[in-house]
Protein backbone atom coordinates (compact mmCIF):
# COMPACT_ATOMS: atom_id res chain seq x y z
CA UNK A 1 -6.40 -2.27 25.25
CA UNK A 2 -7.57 -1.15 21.47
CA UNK A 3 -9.79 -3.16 19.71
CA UNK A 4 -9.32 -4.54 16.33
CA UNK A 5 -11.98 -5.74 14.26
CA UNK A 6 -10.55 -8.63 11.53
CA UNK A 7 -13.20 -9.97 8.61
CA UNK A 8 -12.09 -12.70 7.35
CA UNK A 9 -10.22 -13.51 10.11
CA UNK A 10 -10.02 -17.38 9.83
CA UNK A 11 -7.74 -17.02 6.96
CA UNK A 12 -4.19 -16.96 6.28
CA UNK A 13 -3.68 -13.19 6.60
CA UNK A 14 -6.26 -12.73 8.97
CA UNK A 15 -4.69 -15.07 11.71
CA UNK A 16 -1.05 -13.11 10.56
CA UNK A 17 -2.38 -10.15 11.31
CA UNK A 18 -4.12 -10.88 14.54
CA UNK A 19 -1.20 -12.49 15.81
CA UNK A 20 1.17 -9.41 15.47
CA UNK A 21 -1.21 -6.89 16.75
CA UNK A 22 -2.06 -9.11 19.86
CA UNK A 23 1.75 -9.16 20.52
CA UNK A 24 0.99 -5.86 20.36
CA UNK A 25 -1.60 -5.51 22.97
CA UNK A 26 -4.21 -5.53 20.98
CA UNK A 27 -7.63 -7.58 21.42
CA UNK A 28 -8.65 -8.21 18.01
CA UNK A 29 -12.55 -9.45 17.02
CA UNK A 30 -11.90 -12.20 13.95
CA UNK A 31 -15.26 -12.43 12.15
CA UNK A 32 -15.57 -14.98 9.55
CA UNK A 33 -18.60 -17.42 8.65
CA UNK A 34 -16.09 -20.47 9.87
CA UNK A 35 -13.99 -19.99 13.00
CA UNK A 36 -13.15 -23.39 13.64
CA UNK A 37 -9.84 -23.45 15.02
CA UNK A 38 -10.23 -20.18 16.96
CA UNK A 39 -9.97 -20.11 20.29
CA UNK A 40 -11.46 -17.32 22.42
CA UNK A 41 -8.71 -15.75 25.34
CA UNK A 42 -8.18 -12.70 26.78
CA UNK A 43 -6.76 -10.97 23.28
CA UNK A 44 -9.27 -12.61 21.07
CA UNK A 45 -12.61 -13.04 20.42
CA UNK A 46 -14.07 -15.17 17.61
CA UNK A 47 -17.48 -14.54 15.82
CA UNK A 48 -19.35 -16.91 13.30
CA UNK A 49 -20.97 -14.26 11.00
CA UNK A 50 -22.12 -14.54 7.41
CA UNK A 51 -20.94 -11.51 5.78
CA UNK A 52 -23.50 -11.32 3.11
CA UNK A 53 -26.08 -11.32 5.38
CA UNK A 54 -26.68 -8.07 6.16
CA UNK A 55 -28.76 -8.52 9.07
CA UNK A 56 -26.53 -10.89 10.73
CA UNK A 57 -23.88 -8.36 10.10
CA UNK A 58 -25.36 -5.89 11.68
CA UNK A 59 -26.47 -7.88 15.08
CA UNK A 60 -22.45 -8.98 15.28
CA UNK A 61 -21.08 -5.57 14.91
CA UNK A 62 -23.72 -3.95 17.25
CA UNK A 63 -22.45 -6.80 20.11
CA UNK A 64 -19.23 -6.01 19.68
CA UNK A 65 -19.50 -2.46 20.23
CA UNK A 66 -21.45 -3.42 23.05
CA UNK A 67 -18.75 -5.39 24.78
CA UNK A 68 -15.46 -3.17 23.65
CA UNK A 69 -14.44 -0.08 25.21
CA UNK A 70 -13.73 1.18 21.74
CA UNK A 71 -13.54 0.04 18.49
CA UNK A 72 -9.58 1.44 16.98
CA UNK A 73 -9.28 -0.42 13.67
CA UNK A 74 -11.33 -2.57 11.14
CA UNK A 75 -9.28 -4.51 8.88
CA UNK A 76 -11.79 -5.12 5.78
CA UNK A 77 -9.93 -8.75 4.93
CA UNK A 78 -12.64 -11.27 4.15
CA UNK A 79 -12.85 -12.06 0.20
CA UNK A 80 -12.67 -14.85 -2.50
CA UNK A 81 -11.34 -14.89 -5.83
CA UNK A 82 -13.13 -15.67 -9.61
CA UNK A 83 -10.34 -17.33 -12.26
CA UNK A 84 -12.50 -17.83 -14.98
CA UNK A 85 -13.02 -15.96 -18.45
CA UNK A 86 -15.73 -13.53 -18.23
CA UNK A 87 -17.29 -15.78 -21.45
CA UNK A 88 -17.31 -18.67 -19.15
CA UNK A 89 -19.03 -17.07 -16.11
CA UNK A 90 -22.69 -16.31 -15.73
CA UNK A 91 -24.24 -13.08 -13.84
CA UNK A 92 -25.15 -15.21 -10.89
CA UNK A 93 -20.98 -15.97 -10.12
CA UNK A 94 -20.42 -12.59 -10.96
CA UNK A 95 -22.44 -10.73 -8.26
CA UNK A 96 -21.63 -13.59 -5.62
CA UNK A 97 -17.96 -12.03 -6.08
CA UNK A 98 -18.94 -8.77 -5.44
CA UNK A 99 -21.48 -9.50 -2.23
CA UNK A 100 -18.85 -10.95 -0.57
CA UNK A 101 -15.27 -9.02 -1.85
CA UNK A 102 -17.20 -5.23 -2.11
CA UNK A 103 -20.36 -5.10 -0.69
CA UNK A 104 -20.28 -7.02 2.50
CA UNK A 105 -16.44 -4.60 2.98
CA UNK A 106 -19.58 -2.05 3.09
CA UNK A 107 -22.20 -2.68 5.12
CA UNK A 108 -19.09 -3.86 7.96
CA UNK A 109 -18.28 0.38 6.81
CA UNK A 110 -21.44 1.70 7.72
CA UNK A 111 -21.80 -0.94 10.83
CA UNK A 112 -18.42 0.18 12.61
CA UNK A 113 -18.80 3.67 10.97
CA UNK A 114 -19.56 5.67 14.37
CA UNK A 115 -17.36 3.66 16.53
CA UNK A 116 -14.46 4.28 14.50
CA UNK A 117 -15.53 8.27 14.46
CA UNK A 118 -15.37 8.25 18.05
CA UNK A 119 -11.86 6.34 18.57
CA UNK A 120 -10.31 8.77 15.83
CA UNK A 121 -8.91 5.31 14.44
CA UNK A 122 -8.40 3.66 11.24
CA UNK A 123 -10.64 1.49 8.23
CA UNK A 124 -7.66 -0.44 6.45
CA UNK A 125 -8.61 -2.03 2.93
CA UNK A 126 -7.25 -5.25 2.10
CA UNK A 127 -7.77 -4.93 -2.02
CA UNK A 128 -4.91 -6.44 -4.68
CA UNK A 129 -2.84 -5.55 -6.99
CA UNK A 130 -6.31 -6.28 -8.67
CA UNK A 131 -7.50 -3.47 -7.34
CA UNK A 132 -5.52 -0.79 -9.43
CA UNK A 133 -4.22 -3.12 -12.50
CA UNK A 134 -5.82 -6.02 -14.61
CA UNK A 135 -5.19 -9.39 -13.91
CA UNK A 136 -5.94 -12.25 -16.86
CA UNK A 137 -9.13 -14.59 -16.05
CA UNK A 138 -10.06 -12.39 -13.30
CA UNK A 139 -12.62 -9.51 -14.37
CA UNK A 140 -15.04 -10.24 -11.89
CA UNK A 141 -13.00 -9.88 -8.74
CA UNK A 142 -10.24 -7.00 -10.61
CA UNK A 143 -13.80 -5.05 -10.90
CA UNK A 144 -15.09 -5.85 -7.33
CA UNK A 145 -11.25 -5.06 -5.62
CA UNK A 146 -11.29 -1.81 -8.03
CA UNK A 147 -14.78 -0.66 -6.45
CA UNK A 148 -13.30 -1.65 -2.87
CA UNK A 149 -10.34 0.64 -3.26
CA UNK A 150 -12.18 2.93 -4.81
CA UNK A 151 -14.86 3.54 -1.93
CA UNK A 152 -12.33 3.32 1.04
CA UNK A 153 -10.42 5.87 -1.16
CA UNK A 154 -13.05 8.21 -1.73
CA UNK A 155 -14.11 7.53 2.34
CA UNK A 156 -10.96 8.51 3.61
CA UNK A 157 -11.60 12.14 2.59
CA UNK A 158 -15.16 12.45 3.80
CA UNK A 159 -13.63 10.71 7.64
CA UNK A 160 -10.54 13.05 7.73
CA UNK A 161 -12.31 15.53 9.58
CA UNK A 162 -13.41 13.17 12.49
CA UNK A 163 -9.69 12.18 12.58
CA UNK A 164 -10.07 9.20 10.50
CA UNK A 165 -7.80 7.45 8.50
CA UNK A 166 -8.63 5.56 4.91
CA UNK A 167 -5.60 3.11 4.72
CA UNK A 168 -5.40 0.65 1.36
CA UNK A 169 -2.84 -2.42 1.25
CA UNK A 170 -2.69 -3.46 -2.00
CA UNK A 171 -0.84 -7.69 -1.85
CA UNK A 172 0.25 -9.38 -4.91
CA UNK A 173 -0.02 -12.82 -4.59
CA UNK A 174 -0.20 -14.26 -1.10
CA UNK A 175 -0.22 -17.89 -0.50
CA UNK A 176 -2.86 -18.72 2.23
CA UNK A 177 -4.56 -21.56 0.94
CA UNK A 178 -2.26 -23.04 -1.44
CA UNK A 179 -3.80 -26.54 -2.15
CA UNK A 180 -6.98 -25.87 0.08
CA UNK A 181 -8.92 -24.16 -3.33
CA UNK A 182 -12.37 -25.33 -2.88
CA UNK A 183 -12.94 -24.39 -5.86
CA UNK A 184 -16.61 -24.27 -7.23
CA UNK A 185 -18.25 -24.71 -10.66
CA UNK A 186 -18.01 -21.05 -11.16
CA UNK A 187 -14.41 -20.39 -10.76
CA UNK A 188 -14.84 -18.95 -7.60
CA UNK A 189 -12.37 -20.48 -4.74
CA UNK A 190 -10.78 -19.74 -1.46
CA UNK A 191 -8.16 -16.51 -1.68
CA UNK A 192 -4.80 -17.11 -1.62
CA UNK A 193 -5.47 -20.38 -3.78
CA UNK A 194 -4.85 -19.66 -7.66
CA UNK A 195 -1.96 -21.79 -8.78
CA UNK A 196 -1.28 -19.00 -11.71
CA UNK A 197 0.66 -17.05 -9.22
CA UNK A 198 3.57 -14.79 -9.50
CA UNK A 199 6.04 -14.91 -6.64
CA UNK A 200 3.95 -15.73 -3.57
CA UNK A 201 4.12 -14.13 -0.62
CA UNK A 202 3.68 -15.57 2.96
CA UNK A 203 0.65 -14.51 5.09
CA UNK A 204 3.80 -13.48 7.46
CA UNK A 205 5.35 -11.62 5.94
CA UNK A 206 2.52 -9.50 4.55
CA UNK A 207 0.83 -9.01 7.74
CA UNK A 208 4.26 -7.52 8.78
CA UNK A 209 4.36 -5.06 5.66
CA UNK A 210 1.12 -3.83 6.04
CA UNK A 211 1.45 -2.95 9.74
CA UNK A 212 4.50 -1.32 9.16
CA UNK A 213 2.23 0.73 6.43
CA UNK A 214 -0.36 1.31 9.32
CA UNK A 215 2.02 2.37 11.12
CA UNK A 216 3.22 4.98 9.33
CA UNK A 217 0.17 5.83 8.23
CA UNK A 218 0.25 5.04 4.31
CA UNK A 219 -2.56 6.03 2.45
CA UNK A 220 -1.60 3.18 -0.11
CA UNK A 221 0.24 0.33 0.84
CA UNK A 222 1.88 -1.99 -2.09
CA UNK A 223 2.64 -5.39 -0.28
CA UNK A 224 5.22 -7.23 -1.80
CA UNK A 225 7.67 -7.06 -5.00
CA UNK A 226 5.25 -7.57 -7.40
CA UNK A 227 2.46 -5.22 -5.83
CA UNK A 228 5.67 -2.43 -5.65
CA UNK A 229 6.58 -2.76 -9.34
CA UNK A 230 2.84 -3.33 -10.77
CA UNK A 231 2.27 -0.01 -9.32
CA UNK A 232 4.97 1.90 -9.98
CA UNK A 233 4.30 0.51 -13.85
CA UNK A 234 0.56 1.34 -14.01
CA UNK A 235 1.91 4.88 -13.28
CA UNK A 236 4.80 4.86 -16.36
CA UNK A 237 3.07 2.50 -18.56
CA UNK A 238 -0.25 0.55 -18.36
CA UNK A 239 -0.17 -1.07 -21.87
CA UNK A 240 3.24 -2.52 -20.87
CA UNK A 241 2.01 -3.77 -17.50
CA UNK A 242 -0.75 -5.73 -19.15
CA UNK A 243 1.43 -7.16 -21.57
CA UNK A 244 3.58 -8.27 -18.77
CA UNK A 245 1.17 -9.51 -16.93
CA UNK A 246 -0.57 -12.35 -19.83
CA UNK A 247 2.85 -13.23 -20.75
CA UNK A 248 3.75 -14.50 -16.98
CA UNK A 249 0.72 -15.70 -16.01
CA UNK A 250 0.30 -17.82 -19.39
CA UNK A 251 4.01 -18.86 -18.59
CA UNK A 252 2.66 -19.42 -14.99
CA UNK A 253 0.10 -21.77 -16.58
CA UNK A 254 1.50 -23.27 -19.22
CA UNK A 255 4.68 -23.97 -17.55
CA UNK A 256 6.23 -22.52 -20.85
């Protein structure tokens, strides 16, 4: 049975994913800082881990290599989004983003970093169309999902020779916790929760596009309509894509 290891896994996309790889016969490890709701069974094992904490990271990953036969995959999922103008947000909000959307998507790297070498198996990025394009109110977590895609980009070439692959999905706008925002004084709120959204995806029917990626082994995996056609414009025409991009997500606001 291959292991997968899921950050983030508590979420929306998280659980989707899980689900269809355990169909698969995969036993996936879902490490988030909440995993109420998760049960453990033969396919799954749940882990209560602060990300940020670097230590604590470190003790979680080392007990799951411990008690898996291999390590095969680690889906880098955990994140949170910033909608806030970059006038309106202090340095404090700002590097909160990153701890938790870049750097923790790091240190899990450099944790499962071996294990992964000797599987031959796969890091897959979970970034945004954030992480190639600009998105309106959002500088802090476009500029922490551009510096995730980034590394895992530049990683895949230095892993290739232990058999390693780099994979990126890029989604647009999935809705995972529509309603459920938790939003804080600093913009910052659960993923999946901006109401400025351009037509939403379902945590579904992602998880299903990117595993049909993995599958194939994509390097970069667009997830969804507007992921597919925000990509294929940065490419042609990046001053047209931004001007796109205010004009629907003001409309998106505005309602105008």
């Amino acid at each position: 049975m291959k292991t997968a290891v899921i950050s983030g896994g508590n979420g929306g996309l998280g659980r989707a994913l899980a689900d269809r790889l355990e169909a698969g016969g995969w036993h996936c490890v879902l490490l988030d800082i909440d995993i109420t709701g998760l049960e453990a069974r033969e396919s799954r094992t749940p882990v209560r881990v602060d990300l940020t904490d670097a230590a604590a990271l470190n003790r979680a990953a080392a007990q799951v290599v411990a008690d898996r036969p291999s390590i095969d995959m680690v889906i880098y999922n955990a994140g949170v989004s910033q909608i806030v103008p970059f006038g309106e947000a202090d340095g404090a909000s700002h590097r909160r983003v990153f701890d938790i959307n870049y750097f923790a998507a790091v240190d899990m790297a450099r944790a499962f970093l071996q294990p992964i070498r000797e599987s031959g198996g796969t890091h897959l990025a979970i970034t945004s169309v954030a992480g190639f394009a600009p998105l309106h109110h959002r500088t802090a977590y476009a500029a922490s999902k551009h510096a995730m895609q980034g590394f895992f980009a530049s990683l895949r070439s230095e892993e290739a020779p232990f058999g390693v692959r780099c994979l990126i999905a890029a989604p647009s706008f999935v809705a995972t916790n529509i309603g459920r925002a938790e939003r804080r004084d600093d913009g910052i709120l659960r993923p999946g929760a901006a109401e400025d959204g351009i037509d939403y995806m379902q945590p579904d029917a992602a998880a299903d596009i990117i595993l049909r990626g993995v599958a194939k082994g994509r390097a970069f995996i667009p997830v969804g309509r507007v992921a597919t056609l925000a990509s294929l414009l940065m490419r042609l025409s990046p001053c047209l894509y931004e001007r796109q991009m205010r004009r629907r997500i003001r409309a998106e606001t505005t309602g105008s």
